[in-house]
PDB file of N, CA and C in Angstrom:
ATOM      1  N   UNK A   1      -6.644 -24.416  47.565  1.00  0.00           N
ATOM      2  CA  UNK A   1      -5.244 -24.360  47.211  1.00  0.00           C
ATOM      3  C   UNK A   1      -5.048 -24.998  45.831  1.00  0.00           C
ATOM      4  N   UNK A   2      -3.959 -24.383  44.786  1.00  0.00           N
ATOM      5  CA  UNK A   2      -3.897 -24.903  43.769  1.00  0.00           C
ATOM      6  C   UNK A   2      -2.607 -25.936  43.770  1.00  0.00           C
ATOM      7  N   UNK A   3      -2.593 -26.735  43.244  1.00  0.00           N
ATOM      8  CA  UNK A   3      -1.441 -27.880  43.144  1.00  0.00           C
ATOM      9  C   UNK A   3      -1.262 -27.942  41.509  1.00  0.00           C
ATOM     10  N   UNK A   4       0.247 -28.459  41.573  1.00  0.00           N
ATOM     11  CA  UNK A   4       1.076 -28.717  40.259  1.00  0.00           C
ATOM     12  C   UNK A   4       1.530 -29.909  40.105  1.00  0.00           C
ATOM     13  N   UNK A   5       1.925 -30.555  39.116  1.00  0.00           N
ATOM     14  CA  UNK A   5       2.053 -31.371  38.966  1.00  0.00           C
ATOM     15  C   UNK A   5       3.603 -31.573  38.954  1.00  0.00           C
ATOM     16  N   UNK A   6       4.101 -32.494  39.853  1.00  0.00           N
ATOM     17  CA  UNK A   6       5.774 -32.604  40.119  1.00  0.00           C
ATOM     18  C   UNK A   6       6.847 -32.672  39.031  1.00  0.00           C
ATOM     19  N   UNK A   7       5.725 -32.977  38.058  1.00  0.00           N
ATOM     20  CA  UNK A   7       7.119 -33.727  36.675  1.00  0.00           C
ATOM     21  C   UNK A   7       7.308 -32.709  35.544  1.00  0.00           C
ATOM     22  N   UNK A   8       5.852 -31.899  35.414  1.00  0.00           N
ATOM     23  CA  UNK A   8       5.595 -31.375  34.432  1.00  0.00           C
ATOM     24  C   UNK A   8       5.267 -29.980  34.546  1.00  0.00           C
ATOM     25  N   UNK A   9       4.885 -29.413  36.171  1.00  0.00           N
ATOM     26  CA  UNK A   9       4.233 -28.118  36.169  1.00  0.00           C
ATOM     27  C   UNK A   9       3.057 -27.882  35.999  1.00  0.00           C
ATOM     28  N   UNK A  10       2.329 -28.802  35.371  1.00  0.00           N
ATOM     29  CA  UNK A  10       0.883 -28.043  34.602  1.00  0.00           C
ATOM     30  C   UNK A  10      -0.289 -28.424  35.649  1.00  0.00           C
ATOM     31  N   UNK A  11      -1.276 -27.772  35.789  1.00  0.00           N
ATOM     32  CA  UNK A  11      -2.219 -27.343  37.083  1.00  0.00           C
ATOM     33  C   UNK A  11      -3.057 -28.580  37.016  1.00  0.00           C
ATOM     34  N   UNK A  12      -2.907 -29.176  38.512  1.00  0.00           N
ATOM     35  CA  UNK A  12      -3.745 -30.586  38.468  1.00  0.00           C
ATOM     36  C   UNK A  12      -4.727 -30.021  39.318  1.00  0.00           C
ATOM     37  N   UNK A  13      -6.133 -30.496  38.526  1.00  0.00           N
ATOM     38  CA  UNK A  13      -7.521 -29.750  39.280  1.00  0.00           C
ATOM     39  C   UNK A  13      -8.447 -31.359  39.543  1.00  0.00           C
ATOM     40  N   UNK A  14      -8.951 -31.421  40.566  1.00  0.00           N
ATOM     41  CA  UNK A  14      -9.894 -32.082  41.156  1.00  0.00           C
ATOM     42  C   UNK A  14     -10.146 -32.130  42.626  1.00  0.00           C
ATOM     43  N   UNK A  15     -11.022 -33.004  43.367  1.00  0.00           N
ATOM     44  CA  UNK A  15     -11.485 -32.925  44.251  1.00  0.00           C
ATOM     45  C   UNK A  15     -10.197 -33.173  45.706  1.00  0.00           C
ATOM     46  N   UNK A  16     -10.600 -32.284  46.462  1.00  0.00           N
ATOM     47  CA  UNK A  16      -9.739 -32.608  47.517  1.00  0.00           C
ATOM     48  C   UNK A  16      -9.014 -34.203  47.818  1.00  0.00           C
ATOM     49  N   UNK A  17      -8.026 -34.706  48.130  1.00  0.00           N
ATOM     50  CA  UNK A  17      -7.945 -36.236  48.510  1.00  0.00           C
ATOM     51  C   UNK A  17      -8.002 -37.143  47.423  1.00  0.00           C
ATOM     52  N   UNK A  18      -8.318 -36.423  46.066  1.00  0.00           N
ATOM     53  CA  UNK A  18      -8.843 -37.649  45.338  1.00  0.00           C
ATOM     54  C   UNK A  18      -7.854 -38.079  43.997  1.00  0.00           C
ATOM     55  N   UNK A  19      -7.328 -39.270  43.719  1.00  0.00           N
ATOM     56  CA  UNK A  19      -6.021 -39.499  42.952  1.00  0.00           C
ATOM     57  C   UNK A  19      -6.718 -38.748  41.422  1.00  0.00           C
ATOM     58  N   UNK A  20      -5.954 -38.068  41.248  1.00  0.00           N
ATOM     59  CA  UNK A  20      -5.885 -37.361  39.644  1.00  0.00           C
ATOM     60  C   UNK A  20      -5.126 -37.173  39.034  1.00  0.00           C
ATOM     61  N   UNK A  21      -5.099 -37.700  37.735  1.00  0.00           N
ATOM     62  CA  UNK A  21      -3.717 -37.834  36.470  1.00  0.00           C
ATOM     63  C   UNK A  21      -3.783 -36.302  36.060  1.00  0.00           C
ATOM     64  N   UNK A  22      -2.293 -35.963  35.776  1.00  0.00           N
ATOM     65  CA  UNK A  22      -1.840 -34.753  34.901  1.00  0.00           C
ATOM     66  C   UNK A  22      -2.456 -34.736  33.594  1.00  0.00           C
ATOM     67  N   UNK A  23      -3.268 -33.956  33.564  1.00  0.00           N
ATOM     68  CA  UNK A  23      -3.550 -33.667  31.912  1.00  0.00           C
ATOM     69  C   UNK A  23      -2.606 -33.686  31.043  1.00  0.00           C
ATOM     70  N   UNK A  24      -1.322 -32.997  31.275  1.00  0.00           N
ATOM     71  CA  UNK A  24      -0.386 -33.044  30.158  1.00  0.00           C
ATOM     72  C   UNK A  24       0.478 -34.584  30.435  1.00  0.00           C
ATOM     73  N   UNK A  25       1.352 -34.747  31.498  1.00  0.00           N
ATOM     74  CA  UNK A  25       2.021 -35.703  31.210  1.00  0.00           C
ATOM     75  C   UNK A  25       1.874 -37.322  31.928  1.00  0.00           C
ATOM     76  N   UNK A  26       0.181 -37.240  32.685  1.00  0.00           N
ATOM     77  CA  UNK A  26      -0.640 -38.800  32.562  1.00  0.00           C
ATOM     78  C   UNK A  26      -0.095 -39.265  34.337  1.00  0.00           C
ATOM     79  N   UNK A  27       1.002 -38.184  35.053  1.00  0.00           N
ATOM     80  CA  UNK A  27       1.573 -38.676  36.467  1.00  0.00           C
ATOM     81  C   UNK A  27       0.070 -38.498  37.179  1.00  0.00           C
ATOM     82  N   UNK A  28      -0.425 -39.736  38.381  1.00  0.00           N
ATOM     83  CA  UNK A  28      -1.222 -39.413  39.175  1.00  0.00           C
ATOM     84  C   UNK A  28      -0.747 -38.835  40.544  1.00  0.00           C
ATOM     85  N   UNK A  29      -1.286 -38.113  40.919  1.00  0.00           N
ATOM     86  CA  UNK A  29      -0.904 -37.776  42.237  1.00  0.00           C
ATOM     87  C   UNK A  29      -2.684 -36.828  42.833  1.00  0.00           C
ATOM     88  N   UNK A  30      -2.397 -37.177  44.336  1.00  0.00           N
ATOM     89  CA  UNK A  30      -3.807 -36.950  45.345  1.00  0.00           C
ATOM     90  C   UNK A  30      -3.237 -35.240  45.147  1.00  0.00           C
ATOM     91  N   UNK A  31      -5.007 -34.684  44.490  1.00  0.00           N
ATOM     92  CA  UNK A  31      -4.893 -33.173  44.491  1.00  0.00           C
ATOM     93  C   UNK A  31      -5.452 -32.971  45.844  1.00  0.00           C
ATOM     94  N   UNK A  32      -4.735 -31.777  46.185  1.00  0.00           N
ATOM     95  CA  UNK A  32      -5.529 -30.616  46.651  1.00  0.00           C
ATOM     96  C   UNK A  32      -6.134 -30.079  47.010  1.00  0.00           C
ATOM     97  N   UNK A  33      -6.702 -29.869  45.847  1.00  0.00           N
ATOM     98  CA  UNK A  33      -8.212 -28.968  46.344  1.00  0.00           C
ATOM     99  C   UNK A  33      -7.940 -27.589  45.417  1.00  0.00           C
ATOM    100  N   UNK A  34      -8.750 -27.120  44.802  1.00  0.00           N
ATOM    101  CA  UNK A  34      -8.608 -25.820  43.819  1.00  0.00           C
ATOM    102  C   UNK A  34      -9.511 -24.229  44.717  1.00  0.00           C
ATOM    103  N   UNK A  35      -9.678 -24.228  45.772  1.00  0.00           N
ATOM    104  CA  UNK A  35     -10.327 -23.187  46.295  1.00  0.00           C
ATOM    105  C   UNK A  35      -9.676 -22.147  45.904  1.00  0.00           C
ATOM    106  N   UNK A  36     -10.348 -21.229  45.757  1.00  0.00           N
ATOM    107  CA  UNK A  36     -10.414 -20.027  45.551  1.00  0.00           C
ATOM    108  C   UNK A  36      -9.708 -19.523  44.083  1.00  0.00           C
ATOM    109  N   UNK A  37     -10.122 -20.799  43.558  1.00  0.00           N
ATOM    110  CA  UNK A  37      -9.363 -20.602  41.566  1.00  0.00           C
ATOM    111  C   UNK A  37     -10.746 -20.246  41.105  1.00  0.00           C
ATOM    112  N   UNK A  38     -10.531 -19.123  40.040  1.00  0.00           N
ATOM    113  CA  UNK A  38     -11.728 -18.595  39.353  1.00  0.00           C
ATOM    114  C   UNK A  38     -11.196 -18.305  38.006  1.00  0.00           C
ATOM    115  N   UNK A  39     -12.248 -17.496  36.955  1.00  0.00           N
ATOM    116  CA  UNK A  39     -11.768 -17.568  36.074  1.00  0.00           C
ATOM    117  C   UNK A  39     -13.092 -16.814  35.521  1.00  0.00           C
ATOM    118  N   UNK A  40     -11.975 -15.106  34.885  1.00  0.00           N
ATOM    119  CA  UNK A  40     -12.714 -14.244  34.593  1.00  0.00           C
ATOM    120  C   UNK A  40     -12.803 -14.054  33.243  1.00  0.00           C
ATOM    121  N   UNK A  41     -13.683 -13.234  32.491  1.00  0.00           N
ATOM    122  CA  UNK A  41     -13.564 -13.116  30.950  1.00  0.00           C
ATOM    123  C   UNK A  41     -13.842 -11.717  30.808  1.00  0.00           C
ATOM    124  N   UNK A  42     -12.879 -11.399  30.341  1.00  0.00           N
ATOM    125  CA  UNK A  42     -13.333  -9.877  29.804  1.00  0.00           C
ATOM    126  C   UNK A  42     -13.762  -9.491  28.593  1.00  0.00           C
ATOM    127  N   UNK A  43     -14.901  -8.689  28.688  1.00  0.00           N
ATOM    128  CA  UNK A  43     -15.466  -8.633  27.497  1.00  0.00           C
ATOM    129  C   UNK A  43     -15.187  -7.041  26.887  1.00  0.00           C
ATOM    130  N   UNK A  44     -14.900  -7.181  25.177  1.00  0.00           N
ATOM    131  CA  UNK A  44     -14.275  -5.873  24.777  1.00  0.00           C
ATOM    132  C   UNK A  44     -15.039  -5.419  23.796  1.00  0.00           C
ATOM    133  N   UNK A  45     -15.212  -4.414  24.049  1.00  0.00           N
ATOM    134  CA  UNK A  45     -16.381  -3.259  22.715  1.00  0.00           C
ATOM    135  C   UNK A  45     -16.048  -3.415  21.333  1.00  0.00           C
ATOM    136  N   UNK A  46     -16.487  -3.729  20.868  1.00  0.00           N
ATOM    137  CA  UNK A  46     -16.451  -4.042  19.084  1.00  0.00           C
ATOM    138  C   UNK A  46     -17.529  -2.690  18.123  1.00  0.00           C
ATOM    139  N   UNK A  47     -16.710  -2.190  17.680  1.00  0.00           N
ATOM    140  CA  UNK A  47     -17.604  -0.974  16.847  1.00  0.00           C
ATOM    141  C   UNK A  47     -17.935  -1.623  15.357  1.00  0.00           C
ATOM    142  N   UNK A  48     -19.436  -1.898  14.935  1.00  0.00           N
ATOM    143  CA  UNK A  48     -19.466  -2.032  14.001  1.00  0.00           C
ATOM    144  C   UNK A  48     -19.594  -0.858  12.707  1.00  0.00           C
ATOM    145  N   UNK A  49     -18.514  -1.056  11.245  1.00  0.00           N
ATOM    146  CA  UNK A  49     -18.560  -0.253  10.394  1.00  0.00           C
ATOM    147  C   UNK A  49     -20.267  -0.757   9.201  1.00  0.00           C
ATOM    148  N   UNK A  50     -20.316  -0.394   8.772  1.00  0.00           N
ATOM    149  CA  UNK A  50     -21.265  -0.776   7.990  1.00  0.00           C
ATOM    150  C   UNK A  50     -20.783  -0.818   6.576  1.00  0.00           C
ATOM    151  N   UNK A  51     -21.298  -1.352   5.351  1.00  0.00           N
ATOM    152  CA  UNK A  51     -20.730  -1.557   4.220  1.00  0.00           C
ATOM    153  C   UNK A  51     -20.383   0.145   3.799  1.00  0.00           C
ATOM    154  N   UNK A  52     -21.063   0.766   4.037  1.00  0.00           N
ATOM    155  CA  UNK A  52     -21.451   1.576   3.381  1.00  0.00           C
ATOM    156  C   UNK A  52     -20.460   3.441   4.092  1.00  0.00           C
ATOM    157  N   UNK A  53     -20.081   2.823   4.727  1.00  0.00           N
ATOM    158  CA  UNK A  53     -19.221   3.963   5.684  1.00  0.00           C
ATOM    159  C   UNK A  53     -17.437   3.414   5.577  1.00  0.00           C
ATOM    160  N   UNK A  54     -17.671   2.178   5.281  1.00  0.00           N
ATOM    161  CA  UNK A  54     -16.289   1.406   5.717  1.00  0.00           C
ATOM    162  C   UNK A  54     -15.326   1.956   4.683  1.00  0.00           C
ATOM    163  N   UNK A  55     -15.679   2.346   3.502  1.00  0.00           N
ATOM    164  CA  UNK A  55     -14.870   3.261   2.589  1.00  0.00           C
ATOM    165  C   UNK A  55     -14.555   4.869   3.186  1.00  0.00           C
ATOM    166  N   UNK A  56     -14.754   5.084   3.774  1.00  0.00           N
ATOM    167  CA  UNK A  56     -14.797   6.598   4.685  1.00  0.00           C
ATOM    168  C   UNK A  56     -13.507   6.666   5.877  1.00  0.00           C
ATOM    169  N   UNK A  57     -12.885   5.176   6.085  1.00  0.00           N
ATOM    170  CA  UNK A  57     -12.334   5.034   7.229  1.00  0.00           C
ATOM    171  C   UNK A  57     -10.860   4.638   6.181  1.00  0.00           C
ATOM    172  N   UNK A  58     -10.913   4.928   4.900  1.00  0.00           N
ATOM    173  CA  UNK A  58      -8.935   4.756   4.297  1.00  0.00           C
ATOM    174  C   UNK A  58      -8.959   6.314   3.618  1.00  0.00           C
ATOM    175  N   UNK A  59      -8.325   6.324   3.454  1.00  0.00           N
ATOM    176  CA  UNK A  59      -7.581   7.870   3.089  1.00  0.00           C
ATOM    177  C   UNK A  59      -7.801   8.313   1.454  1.00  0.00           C
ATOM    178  N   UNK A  60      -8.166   9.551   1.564  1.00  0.00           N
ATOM    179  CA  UNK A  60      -8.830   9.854  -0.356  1.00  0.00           C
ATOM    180  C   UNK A  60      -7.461   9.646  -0.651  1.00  0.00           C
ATOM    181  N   UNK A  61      -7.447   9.938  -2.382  1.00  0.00           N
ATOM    182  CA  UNK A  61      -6.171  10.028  -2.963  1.00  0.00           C
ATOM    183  C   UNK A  61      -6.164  10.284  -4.126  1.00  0.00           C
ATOM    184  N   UNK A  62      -5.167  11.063  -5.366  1.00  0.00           N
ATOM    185  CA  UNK A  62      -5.642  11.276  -6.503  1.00  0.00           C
ATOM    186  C   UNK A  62      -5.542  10.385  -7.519  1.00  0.00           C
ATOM    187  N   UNK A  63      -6.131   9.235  -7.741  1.00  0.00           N
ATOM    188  CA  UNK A  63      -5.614   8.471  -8.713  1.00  0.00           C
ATOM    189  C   UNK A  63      -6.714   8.345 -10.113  1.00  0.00           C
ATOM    190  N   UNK A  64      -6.675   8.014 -10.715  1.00  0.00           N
ATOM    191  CA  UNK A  64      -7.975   8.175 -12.158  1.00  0.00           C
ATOM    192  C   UNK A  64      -8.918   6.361 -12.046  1.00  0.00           C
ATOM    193  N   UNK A  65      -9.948   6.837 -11.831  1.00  0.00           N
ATOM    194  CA  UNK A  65     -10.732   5.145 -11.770  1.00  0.00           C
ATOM    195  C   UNK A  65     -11.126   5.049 -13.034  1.00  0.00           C
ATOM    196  N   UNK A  66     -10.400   3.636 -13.832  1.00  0.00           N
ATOM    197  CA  UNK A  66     -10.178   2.980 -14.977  1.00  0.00           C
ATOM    198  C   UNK A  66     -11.907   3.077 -15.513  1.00  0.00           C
ATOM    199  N   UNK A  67     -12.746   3.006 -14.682  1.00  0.00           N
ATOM    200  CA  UNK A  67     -14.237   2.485 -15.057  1.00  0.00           C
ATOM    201  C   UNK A  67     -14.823   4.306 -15.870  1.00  0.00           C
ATOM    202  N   UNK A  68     -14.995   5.185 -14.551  1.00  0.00           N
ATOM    203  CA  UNK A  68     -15.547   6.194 -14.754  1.00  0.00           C
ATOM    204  C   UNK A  68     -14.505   7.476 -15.139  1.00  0.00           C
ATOM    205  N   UNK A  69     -13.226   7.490 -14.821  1.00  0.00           N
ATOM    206  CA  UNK A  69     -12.138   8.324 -15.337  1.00  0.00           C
ATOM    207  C   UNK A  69     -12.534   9.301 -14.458  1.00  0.00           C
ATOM    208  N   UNK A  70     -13.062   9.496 -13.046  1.00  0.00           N
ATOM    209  CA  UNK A  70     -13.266   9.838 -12.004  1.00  0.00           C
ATOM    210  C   UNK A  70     -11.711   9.949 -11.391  1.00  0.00           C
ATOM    211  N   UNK A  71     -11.242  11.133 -10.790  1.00  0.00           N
ATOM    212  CA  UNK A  71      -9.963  11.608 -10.333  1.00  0.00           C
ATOM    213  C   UNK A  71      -9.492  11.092  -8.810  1.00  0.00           C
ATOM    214  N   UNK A  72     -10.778  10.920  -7.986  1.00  0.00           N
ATOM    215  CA  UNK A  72     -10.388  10.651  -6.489  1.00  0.00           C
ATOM    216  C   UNK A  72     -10.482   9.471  -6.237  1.00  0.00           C
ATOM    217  N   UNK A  73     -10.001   8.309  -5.251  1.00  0.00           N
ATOM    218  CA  UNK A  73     -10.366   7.084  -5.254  1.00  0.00           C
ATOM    219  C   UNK A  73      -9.619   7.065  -3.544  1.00  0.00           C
ATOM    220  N   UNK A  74     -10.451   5.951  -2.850  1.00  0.00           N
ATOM    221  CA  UNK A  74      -9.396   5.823  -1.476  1.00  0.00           C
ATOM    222  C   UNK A  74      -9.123   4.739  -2.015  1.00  0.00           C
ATOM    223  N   UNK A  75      -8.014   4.388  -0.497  1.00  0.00           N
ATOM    224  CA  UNK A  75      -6.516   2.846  -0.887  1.00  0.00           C
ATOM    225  C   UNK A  75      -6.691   3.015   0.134  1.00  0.00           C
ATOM    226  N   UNK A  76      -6.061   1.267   0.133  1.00  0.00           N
ATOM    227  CA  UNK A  76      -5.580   0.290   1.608  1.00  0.00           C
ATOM    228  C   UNK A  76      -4.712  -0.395   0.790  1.00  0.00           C
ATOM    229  N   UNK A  77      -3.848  -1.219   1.738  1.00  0.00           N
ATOM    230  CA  UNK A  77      -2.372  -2.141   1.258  1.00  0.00           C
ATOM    231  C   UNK A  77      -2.869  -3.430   1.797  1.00  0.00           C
ATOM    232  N   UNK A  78      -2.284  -4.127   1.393  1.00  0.00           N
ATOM    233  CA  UNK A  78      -2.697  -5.488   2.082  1.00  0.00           C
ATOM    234  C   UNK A  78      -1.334  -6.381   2.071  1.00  0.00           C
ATOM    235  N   UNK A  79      -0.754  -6.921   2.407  1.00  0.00           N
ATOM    236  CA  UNK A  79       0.530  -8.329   2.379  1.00  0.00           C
ATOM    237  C   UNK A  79      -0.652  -9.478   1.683  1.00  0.00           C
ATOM    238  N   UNK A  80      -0.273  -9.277   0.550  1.00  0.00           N
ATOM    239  CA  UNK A  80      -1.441 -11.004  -0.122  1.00  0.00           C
ATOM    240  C   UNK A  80      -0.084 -12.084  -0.534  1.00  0.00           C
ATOM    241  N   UNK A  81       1.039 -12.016  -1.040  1.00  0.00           N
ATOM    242  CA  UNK A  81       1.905 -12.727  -0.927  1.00  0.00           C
ATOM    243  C   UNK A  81       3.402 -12.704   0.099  1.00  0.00           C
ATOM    244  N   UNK A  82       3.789 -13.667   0.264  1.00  0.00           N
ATOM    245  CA  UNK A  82       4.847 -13.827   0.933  1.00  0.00           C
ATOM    246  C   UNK A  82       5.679 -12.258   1.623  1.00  0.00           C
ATOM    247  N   UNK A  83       6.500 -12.363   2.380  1.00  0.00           N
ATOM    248  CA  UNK A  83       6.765 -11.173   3.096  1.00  0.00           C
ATOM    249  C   UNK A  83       8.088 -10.812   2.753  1.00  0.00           C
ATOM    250  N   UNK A  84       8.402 -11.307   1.638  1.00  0.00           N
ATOM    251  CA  UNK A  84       9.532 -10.512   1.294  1.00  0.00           C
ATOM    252  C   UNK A  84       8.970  -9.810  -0.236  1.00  0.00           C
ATOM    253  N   UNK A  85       7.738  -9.779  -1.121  1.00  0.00           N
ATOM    254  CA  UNK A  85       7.429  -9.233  -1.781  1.00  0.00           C
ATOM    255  C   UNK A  85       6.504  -8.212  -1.522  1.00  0.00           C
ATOM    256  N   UNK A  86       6.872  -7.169  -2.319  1.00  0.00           N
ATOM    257  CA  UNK A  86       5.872  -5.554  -2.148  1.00  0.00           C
ATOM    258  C   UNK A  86       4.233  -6.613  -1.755  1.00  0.00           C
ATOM    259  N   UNK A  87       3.613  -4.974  -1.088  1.00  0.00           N
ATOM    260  CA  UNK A  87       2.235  -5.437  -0.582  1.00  0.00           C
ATOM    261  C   UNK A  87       1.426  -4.995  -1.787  1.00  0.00           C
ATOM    262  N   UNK A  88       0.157  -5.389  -1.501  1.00  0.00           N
ATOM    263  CA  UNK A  88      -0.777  -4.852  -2.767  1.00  0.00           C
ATOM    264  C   UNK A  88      -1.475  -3.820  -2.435  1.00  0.00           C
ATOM    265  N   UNK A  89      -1.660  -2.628  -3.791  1.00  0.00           N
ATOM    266  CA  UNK A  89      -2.523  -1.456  -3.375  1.00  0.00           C
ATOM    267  C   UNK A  89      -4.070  -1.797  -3.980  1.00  0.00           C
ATOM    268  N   UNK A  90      -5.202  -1.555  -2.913  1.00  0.00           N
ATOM    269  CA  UNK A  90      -5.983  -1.252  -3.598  1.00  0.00           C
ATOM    270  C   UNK A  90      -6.838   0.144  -3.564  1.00  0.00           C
ATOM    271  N   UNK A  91      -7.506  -0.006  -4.598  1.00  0.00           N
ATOM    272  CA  UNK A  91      -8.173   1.181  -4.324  1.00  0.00           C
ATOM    273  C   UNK A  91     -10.010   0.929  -4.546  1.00  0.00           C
ATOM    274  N   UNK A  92     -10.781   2.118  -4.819  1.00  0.00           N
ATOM    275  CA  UNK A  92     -11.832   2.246  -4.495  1.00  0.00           C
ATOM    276  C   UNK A  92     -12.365   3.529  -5.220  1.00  0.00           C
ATOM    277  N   UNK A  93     -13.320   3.811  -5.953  1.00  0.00           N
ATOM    278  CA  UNK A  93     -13.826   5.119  -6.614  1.00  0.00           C
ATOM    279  C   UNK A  93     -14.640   5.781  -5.426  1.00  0.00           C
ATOM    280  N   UNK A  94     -14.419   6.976  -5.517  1.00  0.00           N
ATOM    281  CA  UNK A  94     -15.673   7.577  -4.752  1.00  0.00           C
ATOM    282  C   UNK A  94     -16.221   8.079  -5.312  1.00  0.00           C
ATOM    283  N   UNK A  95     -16.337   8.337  -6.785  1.00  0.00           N
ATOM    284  CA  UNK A  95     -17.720   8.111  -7.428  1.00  0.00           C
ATOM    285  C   UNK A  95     -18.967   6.668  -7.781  1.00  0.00           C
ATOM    286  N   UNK A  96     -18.255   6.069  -8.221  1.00  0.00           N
ATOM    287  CA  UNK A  96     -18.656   4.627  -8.840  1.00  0.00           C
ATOM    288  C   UNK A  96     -18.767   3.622  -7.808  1.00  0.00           C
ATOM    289  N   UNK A  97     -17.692   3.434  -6.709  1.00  0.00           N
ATOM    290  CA  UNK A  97     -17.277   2.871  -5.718  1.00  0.00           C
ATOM    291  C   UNK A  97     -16.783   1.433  -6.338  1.00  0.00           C
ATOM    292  N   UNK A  98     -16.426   1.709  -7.671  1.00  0.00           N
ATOM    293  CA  UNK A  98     -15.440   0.608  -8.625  1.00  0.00           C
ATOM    294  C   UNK A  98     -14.161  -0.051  -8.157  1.00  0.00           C
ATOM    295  N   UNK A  99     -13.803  -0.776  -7.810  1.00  0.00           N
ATOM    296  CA  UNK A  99     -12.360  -1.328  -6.528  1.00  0.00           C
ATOM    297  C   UNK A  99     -11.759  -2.297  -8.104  1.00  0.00           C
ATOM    298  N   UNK A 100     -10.369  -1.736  -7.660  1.00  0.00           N
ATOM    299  CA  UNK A 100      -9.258  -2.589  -8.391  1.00  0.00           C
ATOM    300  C   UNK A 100      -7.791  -2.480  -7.701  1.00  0.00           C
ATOM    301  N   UNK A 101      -6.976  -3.132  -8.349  1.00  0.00           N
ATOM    302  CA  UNK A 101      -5.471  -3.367  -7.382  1.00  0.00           C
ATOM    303  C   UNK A 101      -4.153  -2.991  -8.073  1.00  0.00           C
ATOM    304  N   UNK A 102      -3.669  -2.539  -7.380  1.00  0.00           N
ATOM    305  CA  UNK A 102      -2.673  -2.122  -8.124  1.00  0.00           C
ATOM    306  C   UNK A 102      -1.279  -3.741  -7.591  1.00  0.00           C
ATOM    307  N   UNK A 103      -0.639  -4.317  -8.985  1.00  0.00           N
ATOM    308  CA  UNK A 103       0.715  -4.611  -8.666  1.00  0.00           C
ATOM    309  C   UNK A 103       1.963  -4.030  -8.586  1.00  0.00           C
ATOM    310  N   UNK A 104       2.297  -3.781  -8.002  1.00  0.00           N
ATOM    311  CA  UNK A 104       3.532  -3.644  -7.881  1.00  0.00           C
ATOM    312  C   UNK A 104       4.990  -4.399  -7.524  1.00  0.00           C
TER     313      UNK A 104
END
């Protein structure tokens, strides 16, 4: 059985009969007993990109790369300052694979 703590709510765990202080707010009181408390973890699939593909996963676009004067480049946005100012563009050559940012 799980027991709470009278003052505060928060889950008092130890041995059946035996005086145990609240973790959060220090009240002792005789727990319980914690039977049948468990505690599961779920584990979640993580796909790794590789350096080399991870440009493949933002969207082409026509912009001119400053380096090679190459026409296509992909972009991503990012929030790099505060949230009431525009986000930042960057981009990426898909020739050169040259990365720079646009302000706005």
């Amino acid at each position: 059985m799980v027991d709470f703590c009278d003052d505060c709510g928060a889950l008092i765990m130890g041995k059946k009969g035996e005086e145990t202080p609240c973790p959060a707010c220090g009240k002792v009181k005789k727990a319980k007993g914690i039977e049948g408390l468990s505690e599961k973890v779920k584990r979640k699939e993580v796909e790794i990109v590789d350096a080399d593909s991870a440009s493949e996963i933002h969207p082409l676009v026509e912009n001119e790369c400053p380096k090679c004067k190459h026409n296509k480049c992909f972009y991503w946005s990012k929030q790099m300052r505060s949230g009431d100012e525009p986000e930042t563009l960057f981009y990426k050559c898909e020739k050169c694979k040259h990365q720079w940012r646009d302000y706005r």
